[in-house]
C-alpha atoms as a PDB file:
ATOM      1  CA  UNK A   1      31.141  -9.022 -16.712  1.00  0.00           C
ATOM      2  CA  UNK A   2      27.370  -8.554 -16.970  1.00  0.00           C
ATOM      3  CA  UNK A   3      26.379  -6.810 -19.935  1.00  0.00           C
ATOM      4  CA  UNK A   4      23.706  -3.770 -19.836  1.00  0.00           C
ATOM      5  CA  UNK A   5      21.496  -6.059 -21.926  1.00  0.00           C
ATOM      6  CA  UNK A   6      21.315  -8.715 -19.282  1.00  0.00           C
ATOM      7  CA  UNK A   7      21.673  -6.527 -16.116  1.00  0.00           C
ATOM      8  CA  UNK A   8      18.960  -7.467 -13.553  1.00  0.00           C
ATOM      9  CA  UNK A   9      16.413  -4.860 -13.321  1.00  0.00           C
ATOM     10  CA  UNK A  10      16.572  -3.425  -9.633  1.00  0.00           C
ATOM     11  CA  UNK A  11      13.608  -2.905  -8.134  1.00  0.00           C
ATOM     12  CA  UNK A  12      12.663  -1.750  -4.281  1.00  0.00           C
ATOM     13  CA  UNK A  13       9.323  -3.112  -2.890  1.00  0.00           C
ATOM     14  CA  UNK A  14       7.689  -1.559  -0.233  1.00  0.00           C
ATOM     15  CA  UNK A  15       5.046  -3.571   1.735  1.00  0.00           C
ATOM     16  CA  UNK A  16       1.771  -2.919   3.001  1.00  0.00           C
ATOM     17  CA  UNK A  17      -0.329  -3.641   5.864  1.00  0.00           C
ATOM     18  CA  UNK A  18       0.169  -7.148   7.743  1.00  0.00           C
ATOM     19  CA  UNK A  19       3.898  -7.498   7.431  1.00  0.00           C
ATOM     20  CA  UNK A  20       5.462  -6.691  10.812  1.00  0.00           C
ATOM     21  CA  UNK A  21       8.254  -9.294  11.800  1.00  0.00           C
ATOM     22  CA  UNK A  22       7.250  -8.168  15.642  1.00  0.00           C
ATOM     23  CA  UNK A  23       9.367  -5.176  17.342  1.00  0.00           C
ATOM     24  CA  UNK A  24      11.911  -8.063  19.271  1.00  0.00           C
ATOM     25  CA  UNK A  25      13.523  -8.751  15.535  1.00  0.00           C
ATOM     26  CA  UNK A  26      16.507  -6.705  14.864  1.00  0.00           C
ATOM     27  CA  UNK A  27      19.668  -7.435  13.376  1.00  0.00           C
ATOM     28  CA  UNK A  28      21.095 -10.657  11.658  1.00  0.00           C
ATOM     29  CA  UNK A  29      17.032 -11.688  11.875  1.00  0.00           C
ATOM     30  CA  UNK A  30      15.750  -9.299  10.656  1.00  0.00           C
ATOM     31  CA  UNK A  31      18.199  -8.941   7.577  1.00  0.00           C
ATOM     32  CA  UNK A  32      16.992 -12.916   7.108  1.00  0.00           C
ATOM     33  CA  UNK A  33      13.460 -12.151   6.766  1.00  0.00           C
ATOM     34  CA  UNK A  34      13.742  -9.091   4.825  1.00  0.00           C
ATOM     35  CA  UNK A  35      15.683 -11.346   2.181  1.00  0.00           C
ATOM     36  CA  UNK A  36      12.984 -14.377   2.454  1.00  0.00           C
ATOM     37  CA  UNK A  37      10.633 -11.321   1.597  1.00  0.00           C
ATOM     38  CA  UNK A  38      12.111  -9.915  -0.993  1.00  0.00           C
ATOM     39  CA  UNK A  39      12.727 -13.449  -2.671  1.00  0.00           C
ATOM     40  CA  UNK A  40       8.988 -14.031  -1.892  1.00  0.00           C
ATOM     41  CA  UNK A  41       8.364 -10.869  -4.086  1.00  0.00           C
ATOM     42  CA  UNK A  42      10.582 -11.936  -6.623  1.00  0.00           C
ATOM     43  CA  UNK A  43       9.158 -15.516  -7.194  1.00  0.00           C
ATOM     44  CA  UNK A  44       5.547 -13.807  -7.566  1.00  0.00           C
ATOM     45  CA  UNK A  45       6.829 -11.044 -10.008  1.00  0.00           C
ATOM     46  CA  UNK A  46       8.497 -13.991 -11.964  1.00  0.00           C
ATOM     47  CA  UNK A  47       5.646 -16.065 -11.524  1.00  0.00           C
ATOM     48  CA  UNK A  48       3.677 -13.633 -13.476  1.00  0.00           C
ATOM     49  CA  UNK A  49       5.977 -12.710 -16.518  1.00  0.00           C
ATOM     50  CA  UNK A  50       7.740 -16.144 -17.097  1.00  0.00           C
ATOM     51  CA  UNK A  51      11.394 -15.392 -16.128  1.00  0.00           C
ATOM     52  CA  UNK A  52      13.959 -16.339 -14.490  1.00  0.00           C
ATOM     53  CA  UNK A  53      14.458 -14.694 -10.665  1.00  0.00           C
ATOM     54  CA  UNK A  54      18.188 -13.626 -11.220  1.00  0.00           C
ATOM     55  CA  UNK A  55      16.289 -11.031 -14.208  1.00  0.00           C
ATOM     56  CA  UNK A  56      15.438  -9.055 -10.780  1.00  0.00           C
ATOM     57  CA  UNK A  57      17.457  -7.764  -8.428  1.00  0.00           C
ATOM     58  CA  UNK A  58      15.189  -7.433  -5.481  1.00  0.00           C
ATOM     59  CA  UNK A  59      15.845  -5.204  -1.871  1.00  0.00           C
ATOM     60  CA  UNK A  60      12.724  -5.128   0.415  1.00  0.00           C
ATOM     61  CA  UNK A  61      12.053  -1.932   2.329  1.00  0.00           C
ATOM     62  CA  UNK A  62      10.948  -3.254   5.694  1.00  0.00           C
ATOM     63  CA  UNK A  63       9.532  -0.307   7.772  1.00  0.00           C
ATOM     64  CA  UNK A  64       6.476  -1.829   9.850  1.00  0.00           C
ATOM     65  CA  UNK A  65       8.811  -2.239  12.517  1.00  0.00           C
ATOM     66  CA  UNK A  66       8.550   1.789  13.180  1.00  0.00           C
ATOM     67  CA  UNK A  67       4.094   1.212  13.198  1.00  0.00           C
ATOM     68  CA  UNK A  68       4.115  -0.504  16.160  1.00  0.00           C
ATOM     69  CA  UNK A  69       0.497  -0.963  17.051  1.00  0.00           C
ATOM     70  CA  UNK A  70       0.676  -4.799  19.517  1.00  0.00           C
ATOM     71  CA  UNK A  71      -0.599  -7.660  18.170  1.00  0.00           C
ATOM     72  CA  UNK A  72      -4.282  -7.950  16.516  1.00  0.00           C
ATOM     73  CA  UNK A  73      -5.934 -10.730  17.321  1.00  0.00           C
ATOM     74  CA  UNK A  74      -9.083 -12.975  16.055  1.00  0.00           C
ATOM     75  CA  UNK A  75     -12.088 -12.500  17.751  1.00  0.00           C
ATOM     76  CA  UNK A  76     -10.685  -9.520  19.842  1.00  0.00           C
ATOM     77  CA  UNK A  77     -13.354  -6.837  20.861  1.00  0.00           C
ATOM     78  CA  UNK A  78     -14.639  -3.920  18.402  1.00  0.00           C
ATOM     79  CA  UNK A  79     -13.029  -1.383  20.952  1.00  0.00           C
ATOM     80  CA  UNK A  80      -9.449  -2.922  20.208  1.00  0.00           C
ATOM     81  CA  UNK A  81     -10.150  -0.470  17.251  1.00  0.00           C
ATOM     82  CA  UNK A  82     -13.092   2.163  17.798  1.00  0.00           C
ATOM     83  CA  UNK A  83     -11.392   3.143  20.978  1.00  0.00           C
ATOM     84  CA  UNK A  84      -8.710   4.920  19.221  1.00  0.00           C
ATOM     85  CA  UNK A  85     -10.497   7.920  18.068  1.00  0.00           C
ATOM     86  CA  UNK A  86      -8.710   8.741  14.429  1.00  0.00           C
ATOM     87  CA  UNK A  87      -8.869   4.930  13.606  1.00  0.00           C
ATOM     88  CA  UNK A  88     -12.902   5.695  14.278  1.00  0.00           C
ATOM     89  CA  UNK A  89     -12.812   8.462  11.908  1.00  0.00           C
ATOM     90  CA  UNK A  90     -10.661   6.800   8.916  1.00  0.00           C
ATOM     91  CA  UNK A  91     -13.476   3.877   9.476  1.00  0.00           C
ATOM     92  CA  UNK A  92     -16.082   6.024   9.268  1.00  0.00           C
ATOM     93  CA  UNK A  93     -14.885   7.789   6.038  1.00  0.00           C
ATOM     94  CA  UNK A  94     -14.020   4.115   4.632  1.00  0.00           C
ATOM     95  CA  UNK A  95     -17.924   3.677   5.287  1.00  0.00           C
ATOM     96  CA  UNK A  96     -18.732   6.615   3.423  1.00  0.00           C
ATOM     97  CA  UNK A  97     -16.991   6.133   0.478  1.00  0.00           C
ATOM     98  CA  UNK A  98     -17.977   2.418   0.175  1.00  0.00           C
ATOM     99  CA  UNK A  99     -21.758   3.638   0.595  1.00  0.00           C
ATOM    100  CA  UNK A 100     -22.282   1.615   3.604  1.00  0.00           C
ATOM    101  CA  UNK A 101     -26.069   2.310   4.217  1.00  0.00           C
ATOM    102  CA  UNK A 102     -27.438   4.463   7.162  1.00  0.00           C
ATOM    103  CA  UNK A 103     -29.014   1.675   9.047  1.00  0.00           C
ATOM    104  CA  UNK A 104     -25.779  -0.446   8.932  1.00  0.00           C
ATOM    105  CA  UNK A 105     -23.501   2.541  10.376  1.00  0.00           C
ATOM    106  CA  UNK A 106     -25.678   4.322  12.504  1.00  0.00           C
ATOM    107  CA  UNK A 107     -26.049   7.387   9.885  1.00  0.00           C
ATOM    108  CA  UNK A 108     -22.001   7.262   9.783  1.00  0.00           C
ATOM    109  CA  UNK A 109     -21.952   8.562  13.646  1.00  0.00           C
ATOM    110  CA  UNK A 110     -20.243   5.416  14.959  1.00  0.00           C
ATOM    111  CA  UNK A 111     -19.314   2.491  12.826  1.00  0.00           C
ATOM    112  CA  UNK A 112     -20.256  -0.480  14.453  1.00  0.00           C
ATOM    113  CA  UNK A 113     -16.776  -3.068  13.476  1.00  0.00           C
ATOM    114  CA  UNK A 114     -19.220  -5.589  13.424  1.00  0.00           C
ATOM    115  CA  UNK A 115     -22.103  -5.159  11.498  1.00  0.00           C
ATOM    116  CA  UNK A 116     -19.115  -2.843   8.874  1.00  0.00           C
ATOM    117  CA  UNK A 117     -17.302  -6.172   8.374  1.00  0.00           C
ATOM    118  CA  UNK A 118     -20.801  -8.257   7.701  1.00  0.00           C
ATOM    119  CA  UNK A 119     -22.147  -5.320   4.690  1.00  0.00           C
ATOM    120  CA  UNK A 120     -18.441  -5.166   3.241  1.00  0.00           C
ATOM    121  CA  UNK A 121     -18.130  -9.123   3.379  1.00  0.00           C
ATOM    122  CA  UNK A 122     -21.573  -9.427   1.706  1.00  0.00           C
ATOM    123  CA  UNK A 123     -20.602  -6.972  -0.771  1.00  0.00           C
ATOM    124  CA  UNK A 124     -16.928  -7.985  -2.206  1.00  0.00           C
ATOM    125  CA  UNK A 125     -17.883 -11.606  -1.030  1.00  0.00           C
ATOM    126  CA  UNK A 126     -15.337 -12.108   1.447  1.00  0.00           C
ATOM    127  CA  UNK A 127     -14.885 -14.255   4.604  1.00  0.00           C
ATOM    128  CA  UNK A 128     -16.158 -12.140   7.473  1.00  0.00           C
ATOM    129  CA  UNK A 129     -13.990 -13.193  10.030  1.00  0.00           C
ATOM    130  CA  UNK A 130     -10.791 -12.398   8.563  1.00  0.00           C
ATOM    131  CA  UNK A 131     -12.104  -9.335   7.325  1.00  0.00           C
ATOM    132  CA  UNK A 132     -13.144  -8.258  10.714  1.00  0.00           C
ATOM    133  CA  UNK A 133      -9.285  -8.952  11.631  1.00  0.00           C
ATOM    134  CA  UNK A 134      -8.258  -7.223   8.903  1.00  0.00           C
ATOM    135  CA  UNK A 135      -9.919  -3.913   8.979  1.00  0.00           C
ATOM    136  CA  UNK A 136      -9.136  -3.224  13.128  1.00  0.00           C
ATOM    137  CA  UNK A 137      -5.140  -4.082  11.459  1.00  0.00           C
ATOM    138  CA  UNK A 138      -5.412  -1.649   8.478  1.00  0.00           C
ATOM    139  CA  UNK A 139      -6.757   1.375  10.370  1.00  0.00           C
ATOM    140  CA  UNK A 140      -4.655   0.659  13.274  1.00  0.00           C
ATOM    141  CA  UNK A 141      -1.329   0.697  10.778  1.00  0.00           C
ATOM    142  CA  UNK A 142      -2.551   3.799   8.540  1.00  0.00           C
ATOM    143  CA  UNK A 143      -3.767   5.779  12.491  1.00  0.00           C
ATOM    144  CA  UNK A 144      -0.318   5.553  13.874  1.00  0.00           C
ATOM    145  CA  UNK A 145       1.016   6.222  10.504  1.00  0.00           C
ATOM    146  CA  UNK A 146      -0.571   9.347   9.844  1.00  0.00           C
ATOM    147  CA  UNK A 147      -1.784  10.630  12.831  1.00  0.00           C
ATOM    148  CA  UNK A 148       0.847  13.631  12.702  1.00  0.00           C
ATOM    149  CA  UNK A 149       2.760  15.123  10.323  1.00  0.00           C
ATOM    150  CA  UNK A 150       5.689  15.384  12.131  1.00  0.00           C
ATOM    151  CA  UNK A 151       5.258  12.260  14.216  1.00  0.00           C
ATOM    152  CA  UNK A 152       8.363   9.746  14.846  1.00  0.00           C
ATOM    153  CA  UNK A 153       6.874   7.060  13.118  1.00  0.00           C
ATOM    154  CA  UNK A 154       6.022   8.400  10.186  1.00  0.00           C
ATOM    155  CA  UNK A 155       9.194  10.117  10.133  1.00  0.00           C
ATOM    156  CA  UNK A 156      11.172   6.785  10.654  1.00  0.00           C
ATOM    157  CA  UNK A 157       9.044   4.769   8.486  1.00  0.00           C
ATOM    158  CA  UNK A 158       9.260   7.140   5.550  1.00  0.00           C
ATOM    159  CA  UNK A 159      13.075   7.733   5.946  1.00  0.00           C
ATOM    160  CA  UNK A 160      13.674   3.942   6.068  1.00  0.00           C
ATOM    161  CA  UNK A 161      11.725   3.473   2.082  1.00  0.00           C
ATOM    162  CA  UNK A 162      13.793   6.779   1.211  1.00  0.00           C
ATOM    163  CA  UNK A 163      17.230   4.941   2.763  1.00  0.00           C
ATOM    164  CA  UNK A 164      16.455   1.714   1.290  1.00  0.00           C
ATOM    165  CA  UNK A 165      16.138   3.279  -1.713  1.00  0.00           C
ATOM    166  CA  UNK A 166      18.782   5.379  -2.199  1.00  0.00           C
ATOM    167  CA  UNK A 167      21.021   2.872  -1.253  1.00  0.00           C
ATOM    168  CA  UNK A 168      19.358  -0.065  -4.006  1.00  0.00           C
ATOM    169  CA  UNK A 169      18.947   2.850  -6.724  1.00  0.00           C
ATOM    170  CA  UNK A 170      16.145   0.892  -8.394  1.00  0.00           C
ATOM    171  CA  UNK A 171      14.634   1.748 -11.718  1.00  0.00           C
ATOM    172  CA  UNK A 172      11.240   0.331 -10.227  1.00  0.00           C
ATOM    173  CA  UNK A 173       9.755   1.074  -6.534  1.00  0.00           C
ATOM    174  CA  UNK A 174       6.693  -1.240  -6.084  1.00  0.00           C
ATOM    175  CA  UNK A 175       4.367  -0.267  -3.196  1.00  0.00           C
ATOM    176  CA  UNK A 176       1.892  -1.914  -1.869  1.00  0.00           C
ATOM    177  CA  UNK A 177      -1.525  -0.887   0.169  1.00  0.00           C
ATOM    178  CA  UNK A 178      -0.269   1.499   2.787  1.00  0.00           C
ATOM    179  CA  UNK A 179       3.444   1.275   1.426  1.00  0.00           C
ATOM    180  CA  UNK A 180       2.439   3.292  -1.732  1.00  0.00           C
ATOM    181  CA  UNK A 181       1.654   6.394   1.152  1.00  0.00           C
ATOM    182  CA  UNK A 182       5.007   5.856   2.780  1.00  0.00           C
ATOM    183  CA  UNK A 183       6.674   5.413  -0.463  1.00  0.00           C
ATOM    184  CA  UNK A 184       4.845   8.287  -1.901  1.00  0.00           C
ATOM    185  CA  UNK A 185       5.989  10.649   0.224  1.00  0.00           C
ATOM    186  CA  UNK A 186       9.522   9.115   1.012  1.00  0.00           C
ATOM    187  CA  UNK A 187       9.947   9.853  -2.720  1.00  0.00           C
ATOM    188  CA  UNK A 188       8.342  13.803  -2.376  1.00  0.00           C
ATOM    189  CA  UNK A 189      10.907  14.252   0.574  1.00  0.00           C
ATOM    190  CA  UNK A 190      13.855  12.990  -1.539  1.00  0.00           C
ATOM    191  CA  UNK A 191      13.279  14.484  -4.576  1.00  0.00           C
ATOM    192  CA  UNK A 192      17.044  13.275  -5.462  1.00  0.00           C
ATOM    193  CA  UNK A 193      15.277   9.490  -5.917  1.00  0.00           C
ATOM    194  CA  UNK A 194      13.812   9.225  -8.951  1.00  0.00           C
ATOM    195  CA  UNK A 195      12.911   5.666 -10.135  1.00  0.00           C
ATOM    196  CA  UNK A 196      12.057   5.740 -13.212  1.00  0.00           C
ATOM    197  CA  UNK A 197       8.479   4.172 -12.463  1.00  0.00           C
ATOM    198  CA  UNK A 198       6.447   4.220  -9.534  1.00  0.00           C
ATOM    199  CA  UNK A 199       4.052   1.496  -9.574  1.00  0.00           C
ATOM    200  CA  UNK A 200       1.108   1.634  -6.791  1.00  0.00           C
ATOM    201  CA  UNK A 201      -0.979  -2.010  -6.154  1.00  0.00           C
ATOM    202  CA  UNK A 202      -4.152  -1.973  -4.576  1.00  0.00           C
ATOM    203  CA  UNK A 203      -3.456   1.859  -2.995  1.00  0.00           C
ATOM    204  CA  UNK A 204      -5.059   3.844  -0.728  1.00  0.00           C
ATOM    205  CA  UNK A 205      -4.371   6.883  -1.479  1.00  0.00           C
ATOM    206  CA  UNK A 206      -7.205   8.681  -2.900  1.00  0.00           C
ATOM    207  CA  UNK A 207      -9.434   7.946   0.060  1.00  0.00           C
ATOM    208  CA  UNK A 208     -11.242  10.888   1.243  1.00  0.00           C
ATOM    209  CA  UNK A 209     -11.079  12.519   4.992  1.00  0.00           C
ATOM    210  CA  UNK A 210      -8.744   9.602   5.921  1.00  0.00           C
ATOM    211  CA  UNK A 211      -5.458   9.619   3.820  1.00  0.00           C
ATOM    212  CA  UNK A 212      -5.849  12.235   0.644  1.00  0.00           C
ATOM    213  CA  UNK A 213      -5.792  14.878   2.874  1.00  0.00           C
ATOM    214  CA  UNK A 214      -3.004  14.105   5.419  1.00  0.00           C
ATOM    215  CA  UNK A 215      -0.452  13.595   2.709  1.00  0.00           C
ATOM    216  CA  UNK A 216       2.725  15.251   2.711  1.00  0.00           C
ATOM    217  CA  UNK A 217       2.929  16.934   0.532  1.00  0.00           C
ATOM    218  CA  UNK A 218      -0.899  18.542   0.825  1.00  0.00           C
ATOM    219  CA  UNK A 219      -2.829  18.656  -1.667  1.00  0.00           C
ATOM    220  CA  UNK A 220      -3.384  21.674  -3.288  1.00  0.00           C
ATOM    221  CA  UNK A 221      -6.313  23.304  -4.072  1.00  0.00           C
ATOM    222  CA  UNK A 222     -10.059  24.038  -2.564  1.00  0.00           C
ATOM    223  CA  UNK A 223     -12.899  21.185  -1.971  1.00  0.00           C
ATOM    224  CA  UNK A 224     -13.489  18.737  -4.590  1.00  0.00           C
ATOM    225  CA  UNK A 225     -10.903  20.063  -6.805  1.00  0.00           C
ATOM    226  CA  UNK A 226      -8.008  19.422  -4.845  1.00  0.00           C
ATOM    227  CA  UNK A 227      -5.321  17.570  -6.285  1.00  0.00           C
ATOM    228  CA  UNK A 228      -2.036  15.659  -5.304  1.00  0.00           C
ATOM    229  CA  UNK A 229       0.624  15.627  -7.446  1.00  0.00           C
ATOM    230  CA  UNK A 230       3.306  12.328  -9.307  1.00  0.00           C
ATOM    231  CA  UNK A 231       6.604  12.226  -7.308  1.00  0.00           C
ATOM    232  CA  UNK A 232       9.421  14.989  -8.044  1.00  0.00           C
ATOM    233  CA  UNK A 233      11.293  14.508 -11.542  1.00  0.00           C
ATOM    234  CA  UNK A 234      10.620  11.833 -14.627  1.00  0.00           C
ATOM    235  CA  UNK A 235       9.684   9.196 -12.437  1.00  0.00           C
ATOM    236  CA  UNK A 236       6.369   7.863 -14.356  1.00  0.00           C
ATOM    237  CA  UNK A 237       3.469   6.872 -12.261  1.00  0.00           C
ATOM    238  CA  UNK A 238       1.349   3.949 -12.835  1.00  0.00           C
ATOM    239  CA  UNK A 239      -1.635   2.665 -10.195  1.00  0.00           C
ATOM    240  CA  UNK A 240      -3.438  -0.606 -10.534  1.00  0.00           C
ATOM    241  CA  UNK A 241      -6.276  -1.394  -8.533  1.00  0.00           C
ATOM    242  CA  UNK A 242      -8.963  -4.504  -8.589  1.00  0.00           C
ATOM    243  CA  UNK A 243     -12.536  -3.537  -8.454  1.00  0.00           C
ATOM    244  CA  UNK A 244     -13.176  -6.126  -5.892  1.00  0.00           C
ATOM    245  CA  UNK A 245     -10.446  -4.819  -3.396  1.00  0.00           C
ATOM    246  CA  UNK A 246     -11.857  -3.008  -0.541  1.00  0.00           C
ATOM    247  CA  UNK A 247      -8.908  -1.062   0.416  1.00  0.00           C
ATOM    248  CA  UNK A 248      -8.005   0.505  -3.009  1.00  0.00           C
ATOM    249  CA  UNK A 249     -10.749   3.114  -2.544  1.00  0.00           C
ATOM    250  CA  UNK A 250     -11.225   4.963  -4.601  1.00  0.00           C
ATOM    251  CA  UNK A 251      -9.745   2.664  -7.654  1.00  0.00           C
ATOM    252  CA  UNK A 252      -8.795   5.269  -9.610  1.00  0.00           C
ATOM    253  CA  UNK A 253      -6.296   7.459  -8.459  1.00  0.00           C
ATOM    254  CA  UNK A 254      -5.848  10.098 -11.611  1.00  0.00           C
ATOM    255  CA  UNK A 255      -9.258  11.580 -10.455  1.00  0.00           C
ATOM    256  CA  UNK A 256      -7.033  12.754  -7.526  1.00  0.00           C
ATOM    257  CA  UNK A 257      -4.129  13.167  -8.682  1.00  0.00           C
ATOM    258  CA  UNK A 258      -2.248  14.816 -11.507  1.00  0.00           C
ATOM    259  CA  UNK A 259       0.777  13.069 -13.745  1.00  0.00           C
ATOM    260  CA  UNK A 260      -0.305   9.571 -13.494  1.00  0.00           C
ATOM    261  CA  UNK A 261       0.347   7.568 -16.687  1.00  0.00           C
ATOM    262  CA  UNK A 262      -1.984   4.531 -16.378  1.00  0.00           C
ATOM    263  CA  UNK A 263      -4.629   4.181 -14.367  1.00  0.00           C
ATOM    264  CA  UNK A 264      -5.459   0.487 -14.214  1.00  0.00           C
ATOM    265  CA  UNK A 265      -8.451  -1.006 -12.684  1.00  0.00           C
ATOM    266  CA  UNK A 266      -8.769  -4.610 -13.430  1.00  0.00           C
ATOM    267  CA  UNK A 267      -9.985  -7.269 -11.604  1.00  0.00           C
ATOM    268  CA  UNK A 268      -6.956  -9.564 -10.227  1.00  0.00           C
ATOM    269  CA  UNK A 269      -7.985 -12.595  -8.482  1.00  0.00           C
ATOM    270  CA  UNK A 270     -12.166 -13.023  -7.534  1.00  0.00           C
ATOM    271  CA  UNK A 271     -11.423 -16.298  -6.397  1.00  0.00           C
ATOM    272  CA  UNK A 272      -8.921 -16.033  -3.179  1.00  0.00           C
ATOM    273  CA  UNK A 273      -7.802 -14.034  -0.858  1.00  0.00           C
ATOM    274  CA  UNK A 274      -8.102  -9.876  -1.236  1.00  0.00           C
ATOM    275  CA  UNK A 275      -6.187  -7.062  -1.126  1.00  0.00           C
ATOM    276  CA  UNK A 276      -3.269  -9.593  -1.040  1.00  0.00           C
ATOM    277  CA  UNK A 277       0.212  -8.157  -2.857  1.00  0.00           C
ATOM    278  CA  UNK A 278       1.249 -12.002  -4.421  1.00  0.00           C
ATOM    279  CA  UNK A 279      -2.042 -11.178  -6.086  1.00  0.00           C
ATOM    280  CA  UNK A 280      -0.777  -8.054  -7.772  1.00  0.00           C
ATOM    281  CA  UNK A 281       2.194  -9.010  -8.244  1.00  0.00           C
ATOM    282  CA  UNK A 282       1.470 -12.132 -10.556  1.00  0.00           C
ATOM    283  CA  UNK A 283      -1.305 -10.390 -12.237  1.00  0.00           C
ATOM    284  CA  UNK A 284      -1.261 -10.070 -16.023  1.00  0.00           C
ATOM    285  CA  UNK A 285      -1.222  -5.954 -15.737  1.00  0.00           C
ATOM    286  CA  UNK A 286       1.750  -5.768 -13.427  1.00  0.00           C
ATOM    287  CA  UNK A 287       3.750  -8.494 -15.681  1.00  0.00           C
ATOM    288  CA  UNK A 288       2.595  -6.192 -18.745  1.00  0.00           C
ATOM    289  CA  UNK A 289       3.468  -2.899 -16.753  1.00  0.00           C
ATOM    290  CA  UNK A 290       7.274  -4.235 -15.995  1.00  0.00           C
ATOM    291  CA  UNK A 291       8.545  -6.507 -19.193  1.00  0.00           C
ATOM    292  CA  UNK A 292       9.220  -3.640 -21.241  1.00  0.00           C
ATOM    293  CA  UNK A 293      11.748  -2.495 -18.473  1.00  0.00           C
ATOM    294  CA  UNK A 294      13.396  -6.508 -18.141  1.00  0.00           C
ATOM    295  CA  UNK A 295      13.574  -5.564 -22.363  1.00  0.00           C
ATOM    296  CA  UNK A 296      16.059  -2.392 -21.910  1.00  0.00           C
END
């Protein structure tokens, strides 16, 4: 029998943007590719503290099959995205709060996707192209997300990182990008799942007029001073966030919310990719963030 010491530490991940396996994958497939995920996640956790992969016990919560949104593809039009009209407004507070200049957004009115992608690419020195892509994916994924309270995606999304997790019973629940929003308020709607950390990679969800303030729960309060709150019980919160990653904006998530422990911001990888969740996870914070939990 497996002693307490040497138990491996269960963990939950939940993914972000990027991931969907397509909406035709159910069943024995889609068990397969949630497992070559969640092995995926464990190599890069491993990768970045120096253990073994059986120290983790792994389950991926796989929910981007509820965000349908059809394929994204490169070179597609800047309507593909602009033509949706909340996906328009979460771009145009994105703008904002980067400080994309009047004369680059048309004074915020209408983001061009365009000339957006060539001042953010400039900026965090990224590959335009890509980022282009990338943006008309994100906004797409966090529109149809939040775009109503009570809509039956993010019903169904959230309930499958609440299932996944109640069923794993994890000490750790990872998320990812958009996955720390559906995992943060999986875990508010559940307050009977409590992890005993949460730990949010490159999130989202301080960003103003797009996400903060269609969380469930609301925030509470009036203007500036409005605050969201850590999950339900003695979970402990902890966010990281690179500097350099365009999507974890704002970085630092305890100026929004209340109960976070650490507040990491800490550049990750400058040299490839962004906003890319191997990155966190075999980053020097995370490994520093979980070994005291493999040490239990």
């Amino acid at each position: 029998m497996t002693s307490p010491a040497t138990a491996p530490l269960r963990i939950v991940a939940v993914h972000g943007v990027g991931n969907s396996f397509g909406p035709e994958v159910s069943g024995t497939r889609l068990e397969e590719l949630r497992t070559l995920k969640a092995r995926a996640w464990t190599r890069q956790l491993t990768s970045g503290l120096d253990v073994a992969p059986d120290r983790f016990d792994l389950d991926f919560a796989y929910y981007a099959d509820k965000l349908v949104t059809g394929p994204v593809a490169q070179g597609a039009g800047d309507a593909d995205l602009l033509d949706d009209p909340l996906a328009r407004e979460m771009v145009t507070a994105w703008a904002r709060e980067l400080g994309v200049p009047d004369e680059v957004s048309q004074g915020h009115a209408t983001v061009p996707l365009r000339g957006l992608s060539s001042w953010v690419a400039r900026r965090f020195d990224l590959a335009e192209g890509p980022l282009r892509v990338f943006i008309r994916l994100l906004f797409r994924e966090v529109a149809t997300y939040l775009r109503n309270q009570d809509a039956p995606e993010r019903v169904a999304a959230r309930d499958e990182v609440a299932t996944r997790i109640a069923r794993h019973k994890p000490r750790i629940v990872i998320a990812h990008s958009l996955g720390s929003v559906v995992a943060y308020e999986a875990l508010h709607a559940h307050p009977e799942l409590q992890p005993e950390l949460f730990l949010t990679l490159g999130s989202p969800l301080a960003l103003p007029r797009a996400v903060f303030e269609r969380l469930i729960p609301s925030p509470q309060g009036v203007g500036s001073a409005r605050r969201g709150t850590r999950p339900p019980g003695g979970t402990r919160w902890i966010n990281i966030a690179d500097p350099g990653d365009p999507v974890a904006i704002p970085p630092q998530l305890g100026r929004f919310f209340d109960g976070i422990a650490l507040d990491h911001t800490t550049v990750i990888n400058p040299l490839f990719g962004f906003h890319h969740a191997e990155n966190y996870l075999r980053s020097a914070t995370t490994a520093a963030t979980i070994a005291p939990y493999l040490e239990r």
